[in-house]
Protein backbone atom coordinates (compact mmCIF):
# COMPACT_ATOMS: atom_id res chain seq x y z
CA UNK A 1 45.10 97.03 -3.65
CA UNK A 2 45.12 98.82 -6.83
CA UNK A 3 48.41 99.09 -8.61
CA UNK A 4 47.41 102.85 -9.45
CA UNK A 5 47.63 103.38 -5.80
CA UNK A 6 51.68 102.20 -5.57
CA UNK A 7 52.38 104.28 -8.89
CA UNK A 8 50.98 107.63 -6.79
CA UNK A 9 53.09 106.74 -3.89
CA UNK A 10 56.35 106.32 -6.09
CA UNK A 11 55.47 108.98 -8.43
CA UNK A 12 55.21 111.37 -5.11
CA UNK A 13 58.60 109.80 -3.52
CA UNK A 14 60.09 111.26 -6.63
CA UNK A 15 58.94 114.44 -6.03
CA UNK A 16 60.09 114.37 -2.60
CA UNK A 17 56.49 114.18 -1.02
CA UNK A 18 54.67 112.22 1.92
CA UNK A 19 51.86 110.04 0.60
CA UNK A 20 49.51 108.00 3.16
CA UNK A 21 47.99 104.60 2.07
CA UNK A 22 44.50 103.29 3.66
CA UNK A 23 44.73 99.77 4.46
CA UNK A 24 41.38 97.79 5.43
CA UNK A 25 41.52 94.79 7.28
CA UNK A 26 37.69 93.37 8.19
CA UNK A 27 36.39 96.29 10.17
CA UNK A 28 39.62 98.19 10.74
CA UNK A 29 41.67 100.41 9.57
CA UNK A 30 45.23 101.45 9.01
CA UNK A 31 47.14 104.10 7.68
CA UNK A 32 50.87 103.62 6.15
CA UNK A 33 52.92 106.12 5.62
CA UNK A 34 55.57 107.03 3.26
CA UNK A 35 58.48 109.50 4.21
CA UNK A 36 60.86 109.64 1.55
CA UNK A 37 64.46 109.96 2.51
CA UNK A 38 65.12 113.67 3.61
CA UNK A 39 67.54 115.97 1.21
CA UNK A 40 70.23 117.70 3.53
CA UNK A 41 71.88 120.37 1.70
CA UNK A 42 75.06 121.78 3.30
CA UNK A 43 76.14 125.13 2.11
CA UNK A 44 80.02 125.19 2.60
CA UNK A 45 82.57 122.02 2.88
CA UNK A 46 84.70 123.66 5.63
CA UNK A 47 86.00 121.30 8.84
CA UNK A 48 82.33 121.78 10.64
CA UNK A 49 80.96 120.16 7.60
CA UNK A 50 82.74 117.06 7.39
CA UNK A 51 81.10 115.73 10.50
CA UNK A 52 77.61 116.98 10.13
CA UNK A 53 78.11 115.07 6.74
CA UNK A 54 79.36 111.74 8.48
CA UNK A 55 76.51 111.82 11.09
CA UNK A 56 73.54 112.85 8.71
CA UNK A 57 74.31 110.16 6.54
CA UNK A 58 74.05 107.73 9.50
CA UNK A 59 70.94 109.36 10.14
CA UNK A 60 69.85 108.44 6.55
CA UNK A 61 69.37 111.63 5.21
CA UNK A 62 70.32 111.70 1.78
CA UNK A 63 73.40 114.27 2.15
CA UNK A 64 74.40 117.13 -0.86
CA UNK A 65 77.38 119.21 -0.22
CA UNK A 66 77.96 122.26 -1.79
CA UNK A 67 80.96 124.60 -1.84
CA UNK A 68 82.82 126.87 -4.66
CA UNK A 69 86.26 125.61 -4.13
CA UNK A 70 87.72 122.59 -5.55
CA UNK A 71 89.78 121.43 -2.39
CA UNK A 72 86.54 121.73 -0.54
CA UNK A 73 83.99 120.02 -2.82
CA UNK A 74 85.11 116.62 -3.37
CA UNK A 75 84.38 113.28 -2.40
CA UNK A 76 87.52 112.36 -0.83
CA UNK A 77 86.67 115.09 2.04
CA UNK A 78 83.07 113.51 1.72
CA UNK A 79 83.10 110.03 1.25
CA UNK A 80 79.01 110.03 2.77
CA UNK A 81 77.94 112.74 1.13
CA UNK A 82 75.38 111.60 -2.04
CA UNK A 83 76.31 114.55 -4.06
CA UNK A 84 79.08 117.16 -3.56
CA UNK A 85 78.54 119.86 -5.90
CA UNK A 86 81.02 122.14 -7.02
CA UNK A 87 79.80 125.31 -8.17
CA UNK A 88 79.00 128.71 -6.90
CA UNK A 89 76.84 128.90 -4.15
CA UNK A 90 73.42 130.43 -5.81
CA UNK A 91 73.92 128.75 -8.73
CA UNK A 92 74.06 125.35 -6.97
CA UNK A 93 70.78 125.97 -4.89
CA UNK A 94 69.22 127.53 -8.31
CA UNK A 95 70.06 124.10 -9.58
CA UNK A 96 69.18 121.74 -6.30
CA UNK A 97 65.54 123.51 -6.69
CA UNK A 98 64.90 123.41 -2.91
CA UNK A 99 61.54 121.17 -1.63
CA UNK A 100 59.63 122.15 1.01
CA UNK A 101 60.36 118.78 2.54
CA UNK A 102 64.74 119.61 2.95
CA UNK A 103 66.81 120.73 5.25
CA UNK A 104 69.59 122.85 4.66
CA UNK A 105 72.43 124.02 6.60
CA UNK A 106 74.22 127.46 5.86
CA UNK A 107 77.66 126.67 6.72
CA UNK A 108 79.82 128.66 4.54
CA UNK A 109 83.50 130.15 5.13
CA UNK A 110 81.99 133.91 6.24
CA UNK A 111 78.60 135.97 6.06
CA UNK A 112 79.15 137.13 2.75
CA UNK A 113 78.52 133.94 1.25
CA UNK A 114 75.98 133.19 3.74
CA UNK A 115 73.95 136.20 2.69
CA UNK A 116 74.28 135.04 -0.76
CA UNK A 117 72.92 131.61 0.14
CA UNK A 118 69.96 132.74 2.34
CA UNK A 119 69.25 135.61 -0.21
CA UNK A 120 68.29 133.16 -2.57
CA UNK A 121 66.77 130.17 -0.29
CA UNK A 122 64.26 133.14 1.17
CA UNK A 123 63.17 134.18 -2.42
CA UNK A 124 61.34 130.84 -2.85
CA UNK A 125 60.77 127.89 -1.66
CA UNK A 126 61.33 127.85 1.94
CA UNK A 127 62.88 124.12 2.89
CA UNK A 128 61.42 122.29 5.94
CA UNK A 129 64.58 123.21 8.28
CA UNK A 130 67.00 126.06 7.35
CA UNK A 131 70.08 126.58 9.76
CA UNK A 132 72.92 129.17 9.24
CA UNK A 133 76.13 129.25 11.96
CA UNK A 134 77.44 132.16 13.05
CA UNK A 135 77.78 134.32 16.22
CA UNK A 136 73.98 135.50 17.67
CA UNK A 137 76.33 139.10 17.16
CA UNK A 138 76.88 138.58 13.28
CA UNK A 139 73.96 136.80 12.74
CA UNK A 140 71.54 139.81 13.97
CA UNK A 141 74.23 142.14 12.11
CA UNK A 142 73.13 140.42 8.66
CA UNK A 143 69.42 140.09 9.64
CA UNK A 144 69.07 144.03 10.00
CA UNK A 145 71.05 144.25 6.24
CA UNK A 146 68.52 141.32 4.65
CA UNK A 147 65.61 143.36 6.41
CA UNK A 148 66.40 146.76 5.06
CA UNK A 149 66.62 144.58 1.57
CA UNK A 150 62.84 143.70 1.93
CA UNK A 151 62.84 140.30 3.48
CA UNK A 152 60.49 140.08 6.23
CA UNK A 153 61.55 139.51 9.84
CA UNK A 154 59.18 137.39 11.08
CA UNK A 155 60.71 134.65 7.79
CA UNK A 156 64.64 135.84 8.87
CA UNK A 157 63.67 134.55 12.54
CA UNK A 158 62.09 131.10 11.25
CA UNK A 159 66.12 130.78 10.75
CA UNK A 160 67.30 128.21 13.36
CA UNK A 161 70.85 130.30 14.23
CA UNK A 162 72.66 130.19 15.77
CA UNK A 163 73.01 127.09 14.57
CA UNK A 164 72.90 123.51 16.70
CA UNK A 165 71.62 122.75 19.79
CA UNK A 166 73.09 124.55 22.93
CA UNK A 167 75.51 121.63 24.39
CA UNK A 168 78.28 124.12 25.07
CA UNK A 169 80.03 122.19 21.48
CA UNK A 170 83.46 123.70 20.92
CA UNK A 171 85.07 121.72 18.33
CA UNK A 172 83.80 120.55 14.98
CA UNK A 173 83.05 117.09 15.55
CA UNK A 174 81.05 118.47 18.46
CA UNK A 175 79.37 121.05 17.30
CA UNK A 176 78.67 119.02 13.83
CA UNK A 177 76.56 116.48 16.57
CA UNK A 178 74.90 119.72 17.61
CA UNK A 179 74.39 120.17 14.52
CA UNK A 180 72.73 117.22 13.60
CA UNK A 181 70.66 116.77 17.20
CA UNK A 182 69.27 120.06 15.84
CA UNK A 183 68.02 118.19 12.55
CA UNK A 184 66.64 115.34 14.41
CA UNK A 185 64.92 117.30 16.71
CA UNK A 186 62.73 119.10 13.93
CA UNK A 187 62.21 115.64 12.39
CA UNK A 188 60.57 114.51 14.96
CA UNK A 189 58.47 117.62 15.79
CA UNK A 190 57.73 117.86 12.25
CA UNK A 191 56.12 114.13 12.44
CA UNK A 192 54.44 114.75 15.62
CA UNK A 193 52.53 117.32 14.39
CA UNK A 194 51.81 115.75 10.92
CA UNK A 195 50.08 112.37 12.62
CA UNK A 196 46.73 113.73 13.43
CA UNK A 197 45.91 109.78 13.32
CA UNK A 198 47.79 106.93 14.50
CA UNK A 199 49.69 105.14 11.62
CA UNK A 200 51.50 102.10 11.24
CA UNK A 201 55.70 102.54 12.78
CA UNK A 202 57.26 101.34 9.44
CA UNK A 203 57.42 104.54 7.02
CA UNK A 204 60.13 103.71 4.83
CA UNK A 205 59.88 104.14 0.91
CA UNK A 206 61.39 100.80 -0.72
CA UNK A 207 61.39 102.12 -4.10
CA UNK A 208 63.04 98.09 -5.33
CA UNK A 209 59.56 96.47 -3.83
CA UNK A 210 57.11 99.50 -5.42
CA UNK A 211 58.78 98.83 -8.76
CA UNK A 212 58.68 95.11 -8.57
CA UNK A 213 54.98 95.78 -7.48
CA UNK A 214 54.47 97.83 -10.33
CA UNK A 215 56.23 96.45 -13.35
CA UNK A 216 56.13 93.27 -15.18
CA UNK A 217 52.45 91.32 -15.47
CA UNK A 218 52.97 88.30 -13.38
CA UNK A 219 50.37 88.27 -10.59
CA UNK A 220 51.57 89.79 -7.32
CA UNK A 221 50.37 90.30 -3.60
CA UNK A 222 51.42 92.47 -1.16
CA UNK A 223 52.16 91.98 2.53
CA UNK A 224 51.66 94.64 5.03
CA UNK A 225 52.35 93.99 9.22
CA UNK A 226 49.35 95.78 10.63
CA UNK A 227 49.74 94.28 14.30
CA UNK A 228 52.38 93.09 16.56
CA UNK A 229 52.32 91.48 20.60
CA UNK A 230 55.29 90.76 22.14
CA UNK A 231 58.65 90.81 20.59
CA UNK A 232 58.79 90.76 16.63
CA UNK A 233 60.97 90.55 14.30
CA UNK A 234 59.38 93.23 12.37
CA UNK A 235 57.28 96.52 13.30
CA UNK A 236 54.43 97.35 11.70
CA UNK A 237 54.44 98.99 8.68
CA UNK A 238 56.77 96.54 7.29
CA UNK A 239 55.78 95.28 3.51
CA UNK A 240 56.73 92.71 1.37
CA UNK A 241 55.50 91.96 -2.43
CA UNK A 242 55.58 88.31 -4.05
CA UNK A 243 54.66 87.03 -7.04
CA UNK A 244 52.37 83.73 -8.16
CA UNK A 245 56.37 82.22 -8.70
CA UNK A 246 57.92 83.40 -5.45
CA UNK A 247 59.58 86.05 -6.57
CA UNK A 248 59.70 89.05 -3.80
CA UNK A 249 61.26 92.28 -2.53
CA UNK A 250 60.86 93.97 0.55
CA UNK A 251 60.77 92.12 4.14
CA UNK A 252 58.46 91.45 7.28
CA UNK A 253 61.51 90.07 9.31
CA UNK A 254 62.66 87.05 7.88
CA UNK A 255 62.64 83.50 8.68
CA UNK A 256 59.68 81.31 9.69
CA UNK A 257 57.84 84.70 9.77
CA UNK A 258 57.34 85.11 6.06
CA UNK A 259 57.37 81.35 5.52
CA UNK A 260 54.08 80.84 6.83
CA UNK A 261 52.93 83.83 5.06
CA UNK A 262 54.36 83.56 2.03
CA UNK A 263 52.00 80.49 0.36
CA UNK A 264 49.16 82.64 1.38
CA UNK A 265 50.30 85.32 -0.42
CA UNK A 266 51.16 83.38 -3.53
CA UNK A 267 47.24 82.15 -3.57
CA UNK A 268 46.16 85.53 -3.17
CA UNK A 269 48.43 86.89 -5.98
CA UNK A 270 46.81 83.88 -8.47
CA UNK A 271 43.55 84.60 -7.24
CA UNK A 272 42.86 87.85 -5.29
CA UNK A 273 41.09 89.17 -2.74
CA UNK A 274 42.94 89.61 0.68
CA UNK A 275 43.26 87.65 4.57
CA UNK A 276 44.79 88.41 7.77
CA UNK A 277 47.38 86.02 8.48
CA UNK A 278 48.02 85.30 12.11
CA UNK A 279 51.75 84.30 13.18
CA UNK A 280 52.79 82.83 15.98
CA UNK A 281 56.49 82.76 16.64
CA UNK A 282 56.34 81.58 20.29
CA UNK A 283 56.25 77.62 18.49
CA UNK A 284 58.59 75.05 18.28
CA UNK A 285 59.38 76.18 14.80
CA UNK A 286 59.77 79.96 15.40
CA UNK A 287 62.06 78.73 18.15
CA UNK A 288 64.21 76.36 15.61
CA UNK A 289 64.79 79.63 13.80
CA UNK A 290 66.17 81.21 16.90
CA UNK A 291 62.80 83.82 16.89
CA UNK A 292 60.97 82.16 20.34
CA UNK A 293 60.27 85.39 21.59
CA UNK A 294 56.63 85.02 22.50
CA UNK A 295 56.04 87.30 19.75
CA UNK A 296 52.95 87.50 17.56
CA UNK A 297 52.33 89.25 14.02
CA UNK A 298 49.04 90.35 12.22
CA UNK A 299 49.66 90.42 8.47
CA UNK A 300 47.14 91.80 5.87
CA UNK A 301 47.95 90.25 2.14
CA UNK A 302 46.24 91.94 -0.45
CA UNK A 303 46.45 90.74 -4.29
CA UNK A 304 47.38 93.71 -6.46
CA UNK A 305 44.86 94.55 -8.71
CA UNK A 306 45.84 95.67 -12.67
């Protein structure tokens, strides 16, 4: 694997993008994926807020609040949030420079500060979910003013409001799981219709391993679970990088599961190529380290090339 490759992927995680890798193994193939943690932007730091904050950030989306009022926008109402942001409400999404990849919920204190917010959001970049509360009464009532103001209906109706699943919520902590059921219902959609080819489970970005991969000139190798039978500790997807010393970051589960991989993969990183390691973890040894669950891993360990 070229290191080239790993500098796109991180250089595209920074951005906020997807990237895809193509892994060969013999006469297959493999595709691994790389979702970088969604950005949820909440407009408003009101009660409803507080729990779509706590839940999203469970969820691991990587949670901004925003609201214009200093009692509202701090961290001790939002100890989960990433970034609670202070400022007026188009100046903050001005500033947050919305990615097509986000979601963002309008959840201000009234309409007039949600037409602010979506006044701004609609004149560029659209994010991948927007959401706005409100009555479907209000909500149509500040449609027909943004329409008469030129913005198109057909973009005013991509809006997902009222906001939330329909679960008959009533309070906040139930309407902030609405809420946030909402969110992972588009995330899902949103990867279902993406994967026009099967790709490996794993699709985390572990920006610690890419950098290790990347910096430094020590020889390294990188470890990639392409198959799985039975129970496993690991999915596939899962990476690891080493060095010729031992050095690594990243995981494939642990345990006599790297072990027997792992002096491979330090041959490999002194003197390239790659192999398909085969691990067996129904043994007397996988069941020492409490992993006999007839389980069986494919890993392909590829020397990064400089």
């Amino acid at each position: 694997m070229k290191i080239e490759t790993l500098k796109q992927i991180t250089a595209a995680s920074e951005r906020g993008e997807t990237s895809y890798l193509e892994l060969a193994a013999g006469n297959d193939f493999y595709c691994r994926k790389f979702v970088p943690r969604e950005r949820l932007i909440v407009l408003g730091g009101g009660h409803i807020s507080q729990p779509v904050c706590r839940i999203a950030s469970m969820l691991d989306f990587a949670v901004t609040v925003v609201d214009d009022r200093p009692m509202f926008a701090n961290y001790e109402r939002f100890p989960d949030a990433e970034n609670v942001i202070c400022e007026a409400f188009r100046k903050a999404i001005q500033e947050l420079h919305i990615r097509e990849n986000d979601y963002v919920c309008v959840i201000t204190r009234g309409h007039q500060w949600d037409g602010e917010c979506l006044r701004e959001i609609l004149s560029g970049q659209m994010p991948s979910y927007l959401g706005m509360i409100g009555s479907r009464r209000r909500v149509k009532g500040l449609y027909d003013v943004l329409q008469k103001e030129g913005f198109s209906r057909t973009l005013l109706e991509s809006i997902h409001s009222p906001i939330g699943l329909s679960i008959q919520a009533v309070t906040p902590a139930e309407i902030g799981v609405s809420i946030c059921a909402e969110l992972i219902a588009h995330r899902r959609s949103a990867v279902a219709k993406a994967d026009e080819s099967p790709v490996l489970e794993q699709t985390d970005v572990n920006r610690k391993m890419l950098d290790f991969a990347i910096h430094g000139d020590t020889p390294k190798a990188i470890m990639t679970v392409i198959g799985t039978k039975g129970s496993t500790p690991a999915p596939t997807g899962a990476m690891m990088v080493i060095d010729v010393l031992g050095e690594n970051r990243g995981t494939i589960g642990g345990g006599c599961s790297e072990a027997e991989v792992i002096s491979l993969a330090r041959r490999i990183a002194a003197e390239g190529g790659s192999e398909i390691a085969h691990i067996d973890m129904t043994n007397e040894a996988a069941a020492q380290e409490g992993m006999a669950c007839g389980g069986i891993m494919e890993v392909l360990v590829e020397a990064i090339e400089r």
